[in-house]
C-alpha atoms as a PDB file:
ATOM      1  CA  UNK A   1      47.964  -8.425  14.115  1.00  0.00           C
ATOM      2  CA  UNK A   2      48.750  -8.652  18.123  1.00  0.00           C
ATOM      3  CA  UNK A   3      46.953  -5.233  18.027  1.00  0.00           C
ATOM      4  CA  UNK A   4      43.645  -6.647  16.613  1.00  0.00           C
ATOM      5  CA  UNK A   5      43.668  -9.420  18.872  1.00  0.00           C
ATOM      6  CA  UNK A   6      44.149  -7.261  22.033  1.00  0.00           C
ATOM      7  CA  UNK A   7      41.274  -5.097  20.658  1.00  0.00           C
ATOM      8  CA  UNK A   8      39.260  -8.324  20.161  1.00  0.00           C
ATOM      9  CA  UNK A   9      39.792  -9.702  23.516  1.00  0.00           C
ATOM     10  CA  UNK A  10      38.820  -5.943  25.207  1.00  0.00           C
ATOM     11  CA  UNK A  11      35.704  -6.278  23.289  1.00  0.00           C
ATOM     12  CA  UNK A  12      34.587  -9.922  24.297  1.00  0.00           C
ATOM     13  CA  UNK A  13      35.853  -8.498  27.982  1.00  0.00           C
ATOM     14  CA  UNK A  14      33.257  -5.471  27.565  1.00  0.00           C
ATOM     15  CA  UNK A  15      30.610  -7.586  26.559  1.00  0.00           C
ATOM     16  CA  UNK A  16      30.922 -10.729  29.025  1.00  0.00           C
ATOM     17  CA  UNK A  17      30.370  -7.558  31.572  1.00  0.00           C
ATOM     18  CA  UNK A  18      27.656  -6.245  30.024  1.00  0.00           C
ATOM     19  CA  UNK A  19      26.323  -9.165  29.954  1.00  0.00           C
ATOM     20  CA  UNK A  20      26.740 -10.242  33.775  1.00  0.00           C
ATOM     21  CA  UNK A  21      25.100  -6.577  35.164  1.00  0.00           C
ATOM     22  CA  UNK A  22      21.930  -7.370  32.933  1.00  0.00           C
ATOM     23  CA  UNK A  23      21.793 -10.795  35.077  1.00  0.00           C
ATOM     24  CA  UNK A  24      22.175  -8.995  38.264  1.00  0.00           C
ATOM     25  CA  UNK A  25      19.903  -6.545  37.634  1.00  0.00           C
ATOM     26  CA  UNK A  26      17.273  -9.462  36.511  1.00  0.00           C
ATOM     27  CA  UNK A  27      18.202 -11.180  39.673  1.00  0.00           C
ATOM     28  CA  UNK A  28      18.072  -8.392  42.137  1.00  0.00           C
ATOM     29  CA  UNK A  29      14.776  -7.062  40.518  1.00  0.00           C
ATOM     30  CA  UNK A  30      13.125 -10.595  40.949  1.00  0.00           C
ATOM     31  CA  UNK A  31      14.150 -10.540  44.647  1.00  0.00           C
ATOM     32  CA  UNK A  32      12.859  -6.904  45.241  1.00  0.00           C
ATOM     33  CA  UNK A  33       9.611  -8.066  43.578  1.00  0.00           C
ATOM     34  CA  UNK A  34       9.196 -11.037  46.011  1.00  0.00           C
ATOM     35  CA  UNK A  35      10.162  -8.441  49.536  1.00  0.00           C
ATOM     36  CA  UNK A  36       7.481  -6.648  47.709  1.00  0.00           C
ATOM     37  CA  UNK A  37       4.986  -8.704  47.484  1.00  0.00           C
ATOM     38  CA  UNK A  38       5.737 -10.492  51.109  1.00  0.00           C
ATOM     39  CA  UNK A  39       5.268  -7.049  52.464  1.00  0.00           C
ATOM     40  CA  UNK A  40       2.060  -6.029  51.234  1.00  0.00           C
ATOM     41  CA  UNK A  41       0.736  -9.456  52.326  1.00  0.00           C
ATOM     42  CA  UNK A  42       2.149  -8.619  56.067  1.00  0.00           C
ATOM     43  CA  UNK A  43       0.658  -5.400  55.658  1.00  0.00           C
ATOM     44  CA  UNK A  44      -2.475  -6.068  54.714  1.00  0.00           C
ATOM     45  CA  UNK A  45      -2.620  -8.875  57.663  1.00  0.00           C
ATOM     46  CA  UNK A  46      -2.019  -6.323  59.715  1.00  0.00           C
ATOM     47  CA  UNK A  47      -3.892  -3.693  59.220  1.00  0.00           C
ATOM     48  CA  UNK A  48      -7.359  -6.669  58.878  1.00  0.00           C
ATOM     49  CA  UNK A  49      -6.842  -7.667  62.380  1.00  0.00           C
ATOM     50  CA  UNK A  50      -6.163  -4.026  63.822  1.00  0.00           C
ATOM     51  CA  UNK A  51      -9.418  -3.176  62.072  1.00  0.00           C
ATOM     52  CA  UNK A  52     -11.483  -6.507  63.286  1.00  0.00           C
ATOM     53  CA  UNK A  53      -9.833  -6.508  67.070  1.00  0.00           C
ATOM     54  CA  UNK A  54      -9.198 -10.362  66.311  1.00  0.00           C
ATOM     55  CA  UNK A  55      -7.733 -11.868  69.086  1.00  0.00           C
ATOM     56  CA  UNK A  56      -5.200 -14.134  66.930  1.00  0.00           C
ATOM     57  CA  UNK A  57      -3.261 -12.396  64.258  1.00  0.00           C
ATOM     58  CA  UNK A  58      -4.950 -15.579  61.587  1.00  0.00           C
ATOM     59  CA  UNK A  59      -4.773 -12.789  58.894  1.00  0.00           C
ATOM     60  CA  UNK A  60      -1.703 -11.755  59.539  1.00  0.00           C
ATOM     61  CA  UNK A  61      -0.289 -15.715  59.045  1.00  0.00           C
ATOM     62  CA  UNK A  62      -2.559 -16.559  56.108  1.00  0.00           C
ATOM     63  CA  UNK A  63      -1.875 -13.585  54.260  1.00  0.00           C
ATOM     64  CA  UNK A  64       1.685 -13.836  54.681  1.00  0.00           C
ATOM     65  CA  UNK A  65       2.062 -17.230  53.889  1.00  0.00           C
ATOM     66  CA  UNK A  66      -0.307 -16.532  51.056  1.00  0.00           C
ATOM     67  CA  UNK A  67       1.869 -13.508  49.710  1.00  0.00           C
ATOM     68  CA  UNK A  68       5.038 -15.774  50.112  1.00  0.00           C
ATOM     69  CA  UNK A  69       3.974 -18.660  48.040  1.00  0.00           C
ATOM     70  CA  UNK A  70       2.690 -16.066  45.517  1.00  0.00           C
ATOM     71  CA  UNK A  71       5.658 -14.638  45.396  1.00  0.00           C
ATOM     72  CA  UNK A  72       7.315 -17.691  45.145  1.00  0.00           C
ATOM     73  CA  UNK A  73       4.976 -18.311  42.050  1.00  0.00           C
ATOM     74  CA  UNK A  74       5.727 -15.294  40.428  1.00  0.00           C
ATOM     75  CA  UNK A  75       9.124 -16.028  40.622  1.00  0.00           C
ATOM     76  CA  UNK A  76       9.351 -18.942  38.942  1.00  0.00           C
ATOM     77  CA  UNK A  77       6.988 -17.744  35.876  1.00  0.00           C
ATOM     78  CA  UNK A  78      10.102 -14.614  35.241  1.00  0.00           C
ATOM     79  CA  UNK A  79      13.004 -17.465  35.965  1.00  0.00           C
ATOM     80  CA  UNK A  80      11.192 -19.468  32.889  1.00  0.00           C
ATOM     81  CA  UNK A  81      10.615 -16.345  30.572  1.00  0.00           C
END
């Protein structure tokens, strides 16, 4: 009987684990997502005023903080799935 229980308890052990590397995988590929996403905004900034010779970096800004609250949208919509 103490033998089941042990077994029991291992089980509910194994799956409580399981269970908490799914949510940090969710959670860590969310945040890689929004780097992601920041990134290519920068990027793109970038690479519009290198080609334009702009004087201020205005893409740059706008596309970053463009990319950041997209990302921040896109986070939100997986957080409610």
């Amino acid at each position: 009987m103490k033998q089941k229980q042990t077994k029991n308890k291992q089980i509910q052990e194994k799956d409580k684990l399981k269970e908490n590397i799914r949510a940090y995988a969710k959670y860590s590929g969310i945040a890689f997502k929004m780097l992601a996403v920041i990134l290519i905004g920068l990027w793109s900034g970038i690479k519009i005023d290198d080609s334009l010779e702009i004087q201020y970096p205005i893409f740059t800004v706008g596309l970053t903080l463009l990319s950041v609250v997209l990302s921040i949208y896109i986070t939100i919509k997986d957080l409610i799935k």
